[in-house]
PDB file of N, CA and C in Angstrom:
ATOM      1  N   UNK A   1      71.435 250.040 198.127  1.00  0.00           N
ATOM      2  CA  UNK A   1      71.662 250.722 196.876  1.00  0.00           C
ATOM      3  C   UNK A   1      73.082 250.435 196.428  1.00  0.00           C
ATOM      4  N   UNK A   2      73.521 250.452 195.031  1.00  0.00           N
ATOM      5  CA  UNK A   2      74.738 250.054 194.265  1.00  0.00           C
ATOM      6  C   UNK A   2      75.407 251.752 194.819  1.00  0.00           C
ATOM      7  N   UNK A   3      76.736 251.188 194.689  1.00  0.00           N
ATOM      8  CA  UNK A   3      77.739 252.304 194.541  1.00  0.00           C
ATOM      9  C   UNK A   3      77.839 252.764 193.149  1.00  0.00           C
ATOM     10  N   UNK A   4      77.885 254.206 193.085  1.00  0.00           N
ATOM     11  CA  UNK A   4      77.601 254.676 191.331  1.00  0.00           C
ATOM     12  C   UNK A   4      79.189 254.059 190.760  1.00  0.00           C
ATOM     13  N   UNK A   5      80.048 253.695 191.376  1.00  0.00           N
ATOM     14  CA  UNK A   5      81.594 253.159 190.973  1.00  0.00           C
ATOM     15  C   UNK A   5      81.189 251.532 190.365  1.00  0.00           C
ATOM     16  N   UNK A   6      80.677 250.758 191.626  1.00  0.00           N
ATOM     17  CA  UNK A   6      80.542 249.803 190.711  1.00  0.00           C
ATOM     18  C   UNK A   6      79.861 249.652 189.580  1.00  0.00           C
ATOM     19  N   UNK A   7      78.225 250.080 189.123  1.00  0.00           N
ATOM     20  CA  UNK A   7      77.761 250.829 188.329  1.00  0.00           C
ATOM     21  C   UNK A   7      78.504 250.616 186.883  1.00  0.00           C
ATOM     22  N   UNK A   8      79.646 252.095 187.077  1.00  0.00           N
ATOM     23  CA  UNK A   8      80.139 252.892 186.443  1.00  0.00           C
ATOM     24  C   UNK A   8      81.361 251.327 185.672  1.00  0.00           C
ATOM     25  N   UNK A   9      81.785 250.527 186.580  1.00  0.00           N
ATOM     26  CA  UNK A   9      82.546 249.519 186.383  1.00  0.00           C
ATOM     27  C   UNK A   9      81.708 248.316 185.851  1.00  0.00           C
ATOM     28  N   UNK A  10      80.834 247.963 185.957  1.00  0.00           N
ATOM     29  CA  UNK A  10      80.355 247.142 185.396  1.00  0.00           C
ATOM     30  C   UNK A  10      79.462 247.588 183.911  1.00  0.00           C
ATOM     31  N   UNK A  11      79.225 249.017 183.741  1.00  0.00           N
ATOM     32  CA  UNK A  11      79.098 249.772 182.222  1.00  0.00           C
ATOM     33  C   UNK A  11      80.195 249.130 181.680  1.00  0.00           C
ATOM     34  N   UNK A  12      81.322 249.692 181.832  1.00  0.00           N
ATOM     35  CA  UNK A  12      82.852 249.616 181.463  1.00  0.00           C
ATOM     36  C   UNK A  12      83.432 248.419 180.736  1.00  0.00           C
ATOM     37  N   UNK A  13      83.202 247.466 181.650  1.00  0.00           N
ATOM     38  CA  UNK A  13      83.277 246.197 181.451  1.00  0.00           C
ATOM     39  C   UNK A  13      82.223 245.516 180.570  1.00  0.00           C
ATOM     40  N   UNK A  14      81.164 245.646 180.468  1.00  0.00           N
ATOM     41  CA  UNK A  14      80.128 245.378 179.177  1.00  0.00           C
ATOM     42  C   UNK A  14      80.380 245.848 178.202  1.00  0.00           C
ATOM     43  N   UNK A  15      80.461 247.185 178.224  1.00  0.00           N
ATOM     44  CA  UNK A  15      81.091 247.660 176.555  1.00  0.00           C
ATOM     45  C   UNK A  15      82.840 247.312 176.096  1.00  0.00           C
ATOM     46  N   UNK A  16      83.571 246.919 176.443  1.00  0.00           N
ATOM     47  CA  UNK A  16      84.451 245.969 176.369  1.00  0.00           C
ATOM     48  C   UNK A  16      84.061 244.752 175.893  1.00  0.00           C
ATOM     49  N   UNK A  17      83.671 243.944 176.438  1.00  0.00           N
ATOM     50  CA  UNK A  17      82.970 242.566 176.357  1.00  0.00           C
ATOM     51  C   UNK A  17      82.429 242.662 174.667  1.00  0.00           C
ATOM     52  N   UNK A  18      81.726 243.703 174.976  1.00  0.00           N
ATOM     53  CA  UNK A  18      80.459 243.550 173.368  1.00  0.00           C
ATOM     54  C   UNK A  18      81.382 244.252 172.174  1.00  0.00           C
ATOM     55  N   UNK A  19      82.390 245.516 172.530  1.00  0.00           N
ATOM     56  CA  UNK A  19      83.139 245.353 171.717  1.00  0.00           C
ATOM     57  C   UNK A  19      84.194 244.829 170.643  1.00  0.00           C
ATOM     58  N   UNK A  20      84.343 243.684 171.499  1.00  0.00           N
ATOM     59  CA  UNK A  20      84.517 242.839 171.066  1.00  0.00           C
ATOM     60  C   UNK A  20      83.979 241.799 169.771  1.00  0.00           C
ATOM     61  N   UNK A  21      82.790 241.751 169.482  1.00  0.00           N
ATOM     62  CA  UNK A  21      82.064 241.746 168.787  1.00  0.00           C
ATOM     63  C   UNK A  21      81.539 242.041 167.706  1.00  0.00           C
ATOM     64  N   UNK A  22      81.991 243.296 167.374  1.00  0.00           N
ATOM     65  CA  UNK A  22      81.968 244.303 166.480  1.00  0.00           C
ATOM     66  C   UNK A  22      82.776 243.987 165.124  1.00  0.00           C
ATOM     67  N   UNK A  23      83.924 243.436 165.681  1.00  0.00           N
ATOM     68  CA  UNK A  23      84.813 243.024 164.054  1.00  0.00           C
ATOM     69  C   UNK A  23      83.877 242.225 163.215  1.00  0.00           C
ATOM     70  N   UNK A  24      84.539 242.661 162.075  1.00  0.00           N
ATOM     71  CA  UNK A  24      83.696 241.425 160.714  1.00  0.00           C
ATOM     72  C   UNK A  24      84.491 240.482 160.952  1.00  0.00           C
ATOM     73  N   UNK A  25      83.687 239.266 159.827  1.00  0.00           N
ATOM     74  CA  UNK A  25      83.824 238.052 159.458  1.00  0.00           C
ATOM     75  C   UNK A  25      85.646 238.181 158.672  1.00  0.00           C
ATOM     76  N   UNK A  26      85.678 239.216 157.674  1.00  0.00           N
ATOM     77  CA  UNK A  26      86.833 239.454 157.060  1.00  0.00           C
ATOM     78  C   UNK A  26      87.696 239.773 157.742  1.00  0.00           C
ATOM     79  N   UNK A  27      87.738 240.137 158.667  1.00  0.00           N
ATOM     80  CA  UNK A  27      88.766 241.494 159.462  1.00  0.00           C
ATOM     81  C   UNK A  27      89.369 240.154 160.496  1.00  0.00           C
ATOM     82  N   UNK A  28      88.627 239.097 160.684  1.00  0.00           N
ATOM     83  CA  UNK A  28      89.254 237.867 161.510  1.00  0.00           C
ATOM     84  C   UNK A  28      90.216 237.323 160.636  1.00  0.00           C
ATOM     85  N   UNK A  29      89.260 236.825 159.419  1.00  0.00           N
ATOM     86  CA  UNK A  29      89.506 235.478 158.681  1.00  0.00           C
ATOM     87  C   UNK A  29      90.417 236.063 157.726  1.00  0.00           C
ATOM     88  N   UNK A  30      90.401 237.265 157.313  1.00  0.00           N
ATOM     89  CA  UNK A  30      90.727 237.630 155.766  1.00  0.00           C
ATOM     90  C   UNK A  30      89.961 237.463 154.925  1.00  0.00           C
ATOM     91  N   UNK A  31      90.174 236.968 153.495  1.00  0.00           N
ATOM     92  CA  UNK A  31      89.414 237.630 152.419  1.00  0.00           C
ATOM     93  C   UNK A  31      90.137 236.556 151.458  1.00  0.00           C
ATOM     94  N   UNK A  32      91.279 235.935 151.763  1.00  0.00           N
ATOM     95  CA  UNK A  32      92.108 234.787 150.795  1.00  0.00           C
ATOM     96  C   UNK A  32      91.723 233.687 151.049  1.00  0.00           C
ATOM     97  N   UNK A  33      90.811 233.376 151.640  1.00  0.00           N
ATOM     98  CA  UNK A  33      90.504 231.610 152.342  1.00  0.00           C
ATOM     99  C   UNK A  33      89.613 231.138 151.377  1.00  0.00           C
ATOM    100  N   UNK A  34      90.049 229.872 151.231  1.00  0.00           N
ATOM    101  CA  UNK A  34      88.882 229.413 149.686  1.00  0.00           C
ATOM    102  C   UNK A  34      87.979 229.257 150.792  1.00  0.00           C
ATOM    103  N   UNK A  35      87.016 228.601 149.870  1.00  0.00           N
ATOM    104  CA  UNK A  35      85.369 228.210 150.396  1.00  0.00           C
ATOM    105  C   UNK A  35      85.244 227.346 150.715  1.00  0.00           C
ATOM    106  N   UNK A  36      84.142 226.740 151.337  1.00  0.00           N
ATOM    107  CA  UNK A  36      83.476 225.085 151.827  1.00  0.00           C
ATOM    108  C   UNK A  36      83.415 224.277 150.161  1.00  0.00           C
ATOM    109  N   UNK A  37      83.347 225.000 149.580  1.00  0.00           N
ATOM    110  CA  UNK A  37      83.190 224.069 147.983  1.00  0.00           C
ATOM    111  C   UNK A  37      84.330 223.657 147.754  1.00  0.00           C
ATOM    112  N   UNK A  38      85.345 224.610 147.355  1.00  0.00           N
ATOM    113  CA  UNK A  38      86.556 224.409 147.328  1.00  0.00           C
ATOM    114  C   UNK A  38      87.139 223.710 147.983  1.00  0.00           C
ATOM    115  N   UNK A  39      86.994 223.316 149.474  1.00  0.00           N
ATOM    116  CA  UNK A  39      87.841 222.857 150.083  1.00  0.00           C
ATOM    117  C   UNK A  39      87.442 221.047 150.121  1.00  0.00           C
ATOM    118  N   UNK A  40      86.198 220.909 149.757  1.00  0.00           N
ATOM    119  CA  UNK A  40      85.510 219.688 149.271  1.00  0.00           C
ATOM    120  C   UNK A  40      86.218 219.489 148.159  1.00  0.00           C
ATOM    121  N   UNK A  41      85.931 219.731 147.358  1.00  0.00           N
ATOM    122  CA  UNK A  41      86.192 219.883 145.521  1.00  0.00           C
ATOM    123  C   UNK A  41      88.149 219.543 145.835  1.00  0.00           C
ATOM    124  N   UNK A  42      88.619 220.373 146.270  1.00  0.00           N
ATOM    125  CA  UNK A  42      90.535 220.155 146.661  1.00  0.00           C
ATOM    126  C   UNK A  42      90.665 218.449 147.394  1.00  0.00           C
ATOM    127  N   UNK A  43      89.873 218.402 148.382  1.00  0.00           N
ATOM    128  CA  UNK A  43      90.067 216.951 149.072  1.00  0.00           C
ATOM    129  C   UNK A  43      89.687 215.729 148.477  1.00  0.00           C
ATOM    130  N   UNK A  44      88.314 215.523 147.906  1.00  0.00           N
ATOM    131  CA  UNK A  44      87.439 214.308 147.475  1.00  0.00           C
ATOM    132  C   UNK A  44      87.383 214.224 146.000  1.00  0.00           C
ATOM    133  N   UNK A  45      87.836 215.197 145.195  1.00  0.00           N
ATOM    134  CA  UNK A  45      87.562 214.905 143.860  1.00  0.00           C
ATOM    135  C   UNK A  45      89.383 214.573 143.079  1.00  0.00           C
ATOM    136  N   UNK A  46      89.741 214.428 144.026  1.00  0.00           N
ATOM    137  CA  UNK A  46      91.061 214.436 143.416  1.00  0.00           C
ATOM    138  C   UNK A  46      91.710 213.019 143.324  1.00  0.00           C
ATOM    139  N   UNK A  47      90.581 212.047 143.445  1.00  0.00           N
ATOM    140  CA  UNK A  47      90.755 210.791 143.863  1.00  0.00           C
ATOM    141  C   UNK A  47      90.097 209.871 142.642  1.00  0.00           C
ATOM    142  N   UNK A  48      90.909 209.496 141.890  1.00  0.00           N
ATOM    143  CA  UNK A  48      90.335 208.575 140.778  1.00  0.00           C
ATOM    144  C   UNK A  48      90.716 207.050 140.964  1.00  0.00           C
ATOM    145  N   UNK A  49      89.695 206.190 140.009  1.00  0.00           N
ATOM    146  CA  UNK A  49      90.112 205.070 140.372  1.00  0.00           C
ATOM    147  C   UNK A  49      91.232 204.453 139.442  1.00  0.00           C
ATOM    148  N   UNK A  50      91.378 204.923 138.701  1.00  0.00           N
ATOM    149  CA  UNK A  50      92.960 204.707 137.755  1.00  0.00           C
ATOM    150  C   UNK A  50      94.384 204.743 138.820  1.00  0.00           C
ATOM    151  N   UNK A  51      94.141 205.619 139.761  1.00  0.00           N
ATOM    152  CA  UNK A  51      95.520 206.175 140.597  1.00  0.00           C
ATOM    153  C   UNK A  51      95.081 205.106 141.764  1.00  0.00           C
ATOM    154  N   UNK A  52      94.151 204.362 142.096  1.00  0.00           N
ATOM    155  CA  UNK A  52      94.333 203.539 143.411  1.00  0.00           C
ATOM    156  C   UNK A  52      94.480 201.876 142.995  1.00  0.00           C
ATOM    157  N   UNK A  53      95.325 201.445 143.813  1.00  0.00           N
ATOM    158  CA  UNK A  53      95.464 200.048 143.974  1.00  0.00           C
ATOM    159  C   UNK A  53      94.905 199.278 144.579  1.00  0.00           C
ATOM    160  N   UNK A  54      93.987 198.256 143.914  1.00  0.00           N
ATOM    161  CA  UNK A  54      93.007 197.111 144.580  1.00  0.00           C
ATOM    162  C   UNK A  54      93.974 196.135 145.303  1.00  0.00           C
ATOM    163  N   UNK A  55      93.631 195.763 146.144  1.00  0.00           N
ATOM    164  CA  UNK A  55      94.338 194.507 146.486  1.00  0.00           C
ATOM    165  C   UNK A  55      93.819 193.360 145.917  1.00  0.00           C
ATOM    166  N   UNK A  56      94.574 192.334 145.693  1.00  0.00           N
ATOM    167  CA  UNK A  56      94.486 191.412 144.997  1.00  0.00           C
ATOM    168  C   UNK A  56      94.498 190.098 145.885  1.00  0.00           C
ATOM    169  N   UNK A  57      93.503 189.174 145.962  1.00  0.00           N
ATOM    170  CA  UNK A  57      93.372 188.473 147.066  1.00  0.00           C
ATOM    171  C   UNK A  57      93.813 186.851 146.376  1.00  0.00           C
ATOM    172  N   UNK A  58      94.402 186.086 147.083  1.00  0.00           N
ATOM    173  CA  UNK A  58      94.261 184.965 146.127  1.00  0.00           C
ATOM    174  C   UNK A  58      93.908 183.628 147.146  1.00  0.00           C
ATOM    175  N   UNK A  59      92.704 182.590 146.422  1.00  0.00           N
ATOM    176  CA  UNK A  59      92.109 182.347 147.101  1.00  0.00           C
ATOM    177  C   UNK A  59      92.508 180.395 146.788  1.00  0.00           C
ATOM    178  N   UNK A  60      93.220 179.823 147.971  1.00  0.00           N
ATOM    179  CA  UNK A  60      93.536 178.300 148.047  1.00  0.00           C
ATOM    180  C   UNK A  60      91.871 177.451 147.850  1.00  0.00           C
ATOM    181  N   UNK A  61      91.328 177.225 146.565  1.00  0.00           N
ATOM    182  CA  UNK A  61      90.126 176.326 146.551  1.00  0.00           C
ATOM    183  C   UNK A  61      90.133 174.809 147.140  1.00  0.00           C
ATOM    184  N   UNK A  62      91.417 174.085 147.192  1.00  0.00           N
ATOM    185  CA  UNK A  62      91.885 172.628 148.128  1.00  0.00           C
ATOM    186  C   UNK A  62      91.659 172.907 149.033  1.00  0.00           C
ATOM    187  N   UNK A  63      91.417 174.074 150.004  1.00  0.00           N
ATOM    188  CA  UNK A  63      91.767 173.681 151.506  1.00  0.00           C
ATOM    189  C   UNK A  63      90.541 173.207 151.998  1.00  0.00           C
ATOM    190  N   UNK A  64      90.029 172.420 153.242  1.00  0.00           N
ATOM    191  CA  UNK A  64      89.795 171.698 153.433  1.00  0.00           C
ATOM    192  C   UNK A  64      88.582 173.187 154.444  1.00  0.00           C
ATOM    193  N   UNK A  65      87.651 172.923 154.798  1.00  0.00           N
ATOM    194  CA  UNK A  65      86.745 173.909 155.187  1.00  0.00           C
ATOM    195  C   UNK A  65      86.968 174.004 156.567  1.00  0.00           C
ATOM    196  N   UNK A  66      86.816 174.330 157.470  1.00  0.00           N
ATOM    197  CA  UNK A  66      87.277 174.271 158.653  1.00  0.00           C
ATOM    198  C   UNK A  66      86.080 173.896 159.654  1.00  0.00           C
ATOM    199  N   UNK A  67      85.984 172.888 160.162  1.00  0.00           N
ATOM    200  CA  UNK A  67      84.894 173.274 161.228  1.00  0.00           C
ATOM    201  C   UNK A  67      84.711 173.316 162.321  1.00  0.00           C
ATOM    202  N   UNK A  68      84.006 174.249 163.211  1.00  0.00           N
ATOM    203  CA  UNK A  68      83.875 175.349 164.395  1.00  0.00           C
ATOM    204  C   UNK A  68      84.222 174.278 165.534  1.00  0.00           C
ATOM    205  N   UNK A  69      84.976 174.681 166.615  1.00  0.00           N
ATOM    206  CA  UNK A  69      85.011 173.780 167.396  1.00  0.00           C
ATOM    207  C   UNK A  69      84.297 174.052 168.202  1.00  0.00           C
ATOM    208  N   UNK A  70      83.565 175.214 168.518  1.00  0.00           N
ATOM    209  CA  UNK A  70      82.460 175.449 169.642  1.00  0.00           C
ATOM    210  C   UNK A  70      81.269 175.783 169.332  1.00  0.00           C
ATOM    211  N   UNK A  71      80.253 175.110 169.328  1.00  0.00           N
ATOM    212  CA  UNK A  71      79.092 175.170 168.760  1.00  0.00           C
ATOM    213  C   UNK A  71      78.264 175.532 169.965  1.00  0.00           C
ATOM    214  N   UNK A  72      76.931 176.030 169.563  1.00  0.00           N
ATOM    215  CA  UNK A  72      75.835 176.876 170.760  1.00  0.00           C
ATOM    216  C   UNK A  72      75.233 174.884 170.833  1.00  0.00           C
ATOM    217  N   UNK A  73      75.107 175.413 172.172  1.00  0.00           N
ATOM    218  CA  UNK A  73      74.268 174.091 172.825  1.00  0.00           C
ATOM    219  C   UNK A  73      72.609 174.677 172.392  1.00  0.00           C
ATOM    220  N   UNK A  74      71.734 172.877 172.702  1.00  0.00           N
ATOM    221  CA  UNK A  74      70.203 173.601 172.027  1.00  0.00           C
ATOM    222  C   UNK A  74      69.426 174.280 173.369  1.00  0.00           C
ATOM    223  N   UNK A  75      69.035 175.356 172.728  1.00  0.00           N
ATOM    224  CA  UNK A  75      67.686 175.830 173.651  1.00  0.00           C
ATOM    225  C   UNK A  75      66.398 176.261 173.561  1.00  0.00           C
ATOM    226  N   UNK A  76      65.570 175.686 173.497  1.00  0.00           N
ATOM    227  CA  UNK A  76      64.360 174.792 173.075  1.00  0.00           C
ATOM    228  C   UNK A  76      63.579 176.410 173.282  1.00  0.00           C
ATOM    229  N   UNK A  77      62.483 175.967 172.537  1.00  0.00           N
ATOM    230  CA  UNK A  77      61.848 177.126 172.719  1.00  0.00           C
ATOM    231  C   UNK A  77      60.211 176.868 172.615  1.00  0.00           C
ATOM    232  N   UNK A  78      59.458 177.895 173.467  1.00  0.00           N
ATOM    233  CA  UNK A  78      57.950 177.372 173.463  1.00  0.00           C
ATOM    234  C   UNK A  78      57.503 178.560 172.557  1.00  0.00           C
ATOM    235  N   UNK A  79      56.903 178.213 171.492  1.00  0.00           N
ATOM    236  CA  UNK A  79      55.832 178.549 170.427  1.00  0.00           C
ATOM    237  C   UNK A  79      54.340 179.275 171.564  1.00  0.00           C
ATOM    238  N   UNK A  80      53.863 180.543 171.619  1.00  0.00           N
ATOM    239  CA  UNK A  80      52.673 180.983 171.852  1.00  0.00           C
ATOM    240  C   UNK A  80      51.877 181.697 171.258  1.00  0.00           C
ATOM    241  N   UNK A  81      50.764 181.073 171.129  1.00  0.00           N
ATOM    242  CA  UNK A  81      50.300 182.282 170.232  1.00  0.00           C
ATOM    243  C   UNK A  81      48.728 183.065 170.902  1.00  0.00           C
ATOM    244  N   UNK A  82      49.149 184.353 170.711  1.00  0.00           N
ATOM    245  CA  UNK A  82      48.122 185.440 171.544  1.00  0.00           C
ATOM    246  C   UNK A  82      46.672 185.267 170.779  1.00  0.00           C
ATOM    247  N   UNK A  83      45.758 186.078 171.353  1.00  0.00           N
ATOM    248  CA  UNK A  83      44.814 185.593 170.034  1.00  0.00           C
ATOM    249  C   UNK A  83      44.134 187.092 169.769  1.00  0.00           C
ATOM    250  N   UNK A  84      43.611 187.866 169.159  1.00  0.00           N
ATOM    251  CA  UNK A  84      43.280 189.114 169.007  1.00  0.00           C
ATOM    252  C   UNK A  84      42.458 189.107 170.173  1.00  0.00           C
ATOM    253  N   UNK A  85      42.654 190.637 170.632  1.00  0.00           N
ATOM    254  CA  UNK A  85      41.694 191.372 171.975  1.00  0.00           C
ATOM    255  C   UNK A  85      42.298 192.820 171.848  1.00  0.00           C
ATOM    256  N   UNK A  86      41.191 193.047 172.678  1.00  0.00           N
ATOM    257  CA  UNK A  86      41.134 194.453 173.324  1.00  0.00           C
ATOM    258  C   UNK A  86      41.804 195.034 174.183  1.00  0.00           C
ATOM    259  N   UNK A  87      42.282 195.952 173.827  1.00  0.00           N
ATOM    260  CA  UNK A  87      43.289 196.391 175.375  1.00  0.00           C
ATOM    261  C   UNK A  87      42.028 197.456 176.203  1.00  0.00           C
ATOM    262  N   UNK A  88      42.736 197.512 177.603  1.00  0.00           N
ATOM    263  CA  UNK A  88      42.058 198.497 178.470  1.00  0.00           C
ATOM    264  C   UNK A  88      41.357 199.506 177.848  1.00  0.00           C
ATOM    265  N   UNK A  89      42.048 200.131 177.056  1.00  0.00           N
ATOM    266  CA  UNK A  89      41.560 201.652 176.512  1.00  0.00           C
ATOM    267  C   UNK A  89      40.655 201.533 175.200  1.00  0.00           C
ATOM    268  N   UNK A  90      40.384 199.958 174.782  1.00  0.00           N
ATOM    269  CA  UNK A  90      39.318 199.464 173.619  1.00  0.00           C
ATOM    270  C   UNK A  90      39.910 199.462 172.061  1.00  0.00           C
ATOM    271  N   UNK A  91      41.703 200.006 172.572  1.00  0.00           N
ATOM    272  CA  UNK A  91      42.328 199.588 170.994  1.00  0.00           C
ATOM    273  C   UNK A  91      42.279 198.067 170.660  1.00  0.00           C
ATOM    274  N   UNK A  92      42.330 197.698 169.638  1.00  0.00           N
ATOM    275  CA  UNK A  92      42.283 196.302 168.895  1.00  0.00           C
ATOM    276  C   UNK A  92      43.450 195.864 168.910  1.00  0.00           C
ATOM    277  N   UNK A  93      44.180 194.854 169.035  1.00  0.00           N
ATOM    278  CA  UNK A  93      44.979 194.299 168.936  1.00  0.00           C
ATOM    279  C   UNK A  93      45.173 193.025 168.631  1.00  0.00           C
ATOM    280  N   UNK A  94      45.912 192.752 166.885  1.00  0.00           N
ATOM    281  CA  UNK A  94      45.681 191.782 166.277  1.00  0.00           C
ATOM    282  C   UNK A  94      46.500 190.557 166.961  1.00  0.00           C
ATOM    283  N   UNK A  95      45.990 189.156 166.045  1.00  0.00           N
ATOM    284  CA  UNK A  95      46.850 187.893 166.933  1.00  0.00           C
ATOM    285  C   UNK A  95      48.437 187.956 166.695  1.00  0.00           C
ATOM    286  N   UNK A  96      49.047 187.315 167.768  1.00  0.00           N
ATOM    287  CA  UNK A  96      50.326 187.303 166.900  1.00  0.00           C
ATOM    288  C   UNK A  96      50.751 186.041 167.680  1.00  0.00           C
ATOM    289  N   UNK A  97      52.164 185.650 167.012  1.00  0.00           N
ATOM    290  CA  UNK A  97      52.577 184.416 167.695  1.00  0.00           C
ATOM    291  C   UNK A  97      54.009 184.845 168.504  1.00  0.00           C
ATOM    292  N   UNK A  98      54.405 184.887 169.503  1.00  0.00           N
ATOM    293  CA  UNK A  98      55.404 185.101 170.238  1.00  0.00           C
ATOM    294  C   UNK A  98      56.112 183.919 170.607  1.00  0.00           C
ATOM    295  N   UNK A  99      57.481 183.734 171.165  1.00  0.00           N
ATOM    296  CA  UNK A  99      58.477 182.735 171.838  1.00  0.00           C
ATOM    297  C   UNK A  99      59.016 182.580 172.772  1.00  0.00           C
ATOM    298  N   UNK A 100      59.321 181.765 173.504  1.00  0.00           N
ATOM    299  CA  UNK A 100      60.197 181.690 174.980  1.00  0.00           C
ATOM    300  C   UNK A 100      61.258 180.870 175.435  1.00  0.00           C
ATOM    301  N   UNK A 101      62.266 181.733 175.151  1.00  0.00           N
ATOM    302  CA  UNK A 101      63.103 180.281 175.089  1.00  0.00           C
ATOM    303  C   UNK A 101      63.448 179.841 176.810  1.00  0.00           C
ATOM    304  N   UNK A 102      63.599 178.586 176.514  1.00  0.00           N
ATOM    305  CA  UNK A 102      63.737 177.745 177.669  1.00  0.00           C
ATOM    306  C   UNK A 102      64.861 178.077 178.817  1.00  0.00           C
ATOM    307  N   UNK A 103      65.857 178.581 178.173  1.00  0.00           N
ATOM    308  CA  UNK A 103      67.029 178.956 178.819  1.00  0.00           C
ATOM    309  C   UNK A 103      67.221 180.432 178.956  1.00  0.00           C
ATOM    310  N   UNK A 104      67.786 181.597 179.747  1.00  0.00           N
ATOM    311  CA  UNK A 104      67.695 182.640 179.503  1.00  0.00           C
ATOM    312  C   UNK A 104      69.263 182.849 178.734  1.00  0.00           C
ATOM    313  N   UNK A 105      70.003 182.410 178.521  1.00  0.00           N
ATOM    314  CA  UNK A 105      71.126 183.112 178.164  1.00  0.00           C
ATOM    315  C   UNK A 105      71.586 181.898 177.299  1.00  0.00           C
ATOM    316  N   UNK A 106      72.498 181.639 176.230  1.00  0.00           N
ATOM    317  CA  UNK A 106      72.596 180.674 175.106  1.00  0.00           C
ATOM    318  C   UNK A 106      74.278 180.668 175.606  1.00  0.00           C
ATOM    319  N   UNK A 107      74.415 179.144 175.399  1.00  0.00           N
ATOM    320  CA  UNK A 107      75.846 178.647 176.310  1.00  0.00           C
ATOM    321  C   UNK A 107      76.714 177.996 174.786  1.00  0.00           C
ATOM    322  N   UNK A 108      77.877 178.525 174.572  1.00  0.00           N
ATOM    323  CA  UNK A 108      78.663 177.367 174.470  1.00  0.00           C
ATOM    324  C   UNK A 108      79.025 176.199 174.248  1.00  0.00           C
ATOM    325  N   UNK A 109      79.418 174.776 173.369  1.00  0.00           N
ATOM    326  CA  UNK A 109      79.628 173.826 174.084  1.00  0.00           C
ATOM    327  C   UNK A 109      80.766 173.503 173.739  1.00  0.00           C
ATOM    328  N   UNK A 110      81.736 172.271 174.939  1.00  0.00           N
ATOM    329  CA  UNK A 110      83.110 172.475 174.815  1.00  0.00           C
ATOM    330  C   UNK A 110      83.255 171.752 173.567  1.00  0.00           C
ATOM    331  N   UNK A 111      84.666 171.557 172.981  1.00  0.00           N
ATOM    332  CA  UNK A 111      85.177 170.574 171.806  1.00  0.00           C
ATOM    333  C   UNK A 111      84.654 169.418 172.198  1.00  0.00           C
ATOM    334  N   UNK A 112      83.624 168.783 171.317  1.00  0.00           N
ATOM    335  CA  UNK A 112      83.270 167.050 171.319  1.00  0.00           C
ATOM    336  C   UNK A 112      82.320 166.810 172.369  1.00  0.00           C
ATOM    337  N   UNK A 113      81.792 167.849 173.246  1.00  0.00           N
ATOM    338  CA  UNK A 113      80.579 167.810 173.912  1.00  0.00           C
ATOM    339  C   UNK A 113      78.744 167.906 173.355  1.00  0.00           C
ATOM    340  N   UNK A 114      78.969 168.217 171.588  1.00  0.00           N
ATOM    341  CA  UNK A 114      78.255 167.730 170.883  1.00  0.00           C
ATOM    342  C   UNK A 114      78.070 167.111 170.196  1.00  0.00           C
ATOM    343  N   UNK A 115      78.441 165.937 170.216  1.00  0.00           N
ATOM    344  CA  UNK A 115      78.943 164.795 169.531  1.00  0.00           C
ATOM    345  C   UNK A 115      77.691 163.709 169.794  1.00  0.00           C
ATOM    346  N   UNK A 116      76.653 163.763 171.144  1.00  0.00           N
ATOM    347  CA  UNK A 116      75.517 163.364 171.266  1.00  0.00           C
ATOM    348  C   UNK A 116      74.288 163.800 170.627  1.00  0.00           C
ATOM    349  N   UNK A 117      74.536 164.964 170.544  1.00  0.00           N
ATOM    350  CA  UNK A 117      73.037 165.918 170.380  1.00  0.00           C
ATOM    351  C   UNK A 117      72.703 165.862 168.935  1.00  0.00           C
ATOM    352  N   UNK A 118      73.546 165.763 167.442  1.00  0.00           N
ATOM    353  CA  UNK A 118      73.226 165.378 166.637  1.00  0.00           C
ATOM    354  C   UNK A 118      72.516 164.252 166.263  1.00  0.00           C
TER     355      UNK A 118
END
């Protein structure tokens, strides 16, 4: 059996706790705080496009295009195509064509190591 003290202490301590609780929304915050509108409306509308500066890009049309010095090596790929069937459970399942590529992971090639493959 509880001691009527602890009991009596753990009452005590709950109504504390929940008293806590009890204040209003106002009695925290006050009563002067603008609103969620307001505080939208103060931040995002105060922004026109007259007051901002575009950057201005300027663009060399002579220069000469650059080209990549590391290009993907080829990796071939096999074309399959399923053909409509039935699965286990007698859903339909239309044809489709799926792929496989030859290599699992796509490599790299160094400067001038494709200079054959074209």
């Amino acid at each position: 059996m509880h001691n009527p003290i602890q009991i009596l202490l753990i009452c005590l301590i709950s109504a504390l706790i929940l008293g806590g609780c009890v204040s209003s929304k106002d009695q925290v915050f006050g009563n002067d705080m603008p609103s969620m509108v307001e505080i939208h409306n103060e931040k995002f509308n105060q922004v026109t496009t007259d007051e901002m500066d575009f950057p201005v890009r300027e663009v060399d049309d002579e220069s000469p295009l650059l080209e990549p010095n590391f290009q993907w090596l080829p990796n071939p790929v096999m074309r399959m195509y399923v053909t409509r069937h039935l699965t286990q459970a007698g859903q339909p399942v239309p044809g489709y064509t799926t792929i496989f590529r030859f290599y699992t992971t796509e490599h790299l090639s160094m400067p001038g190591e494709m200079n054959g493959w074209e």
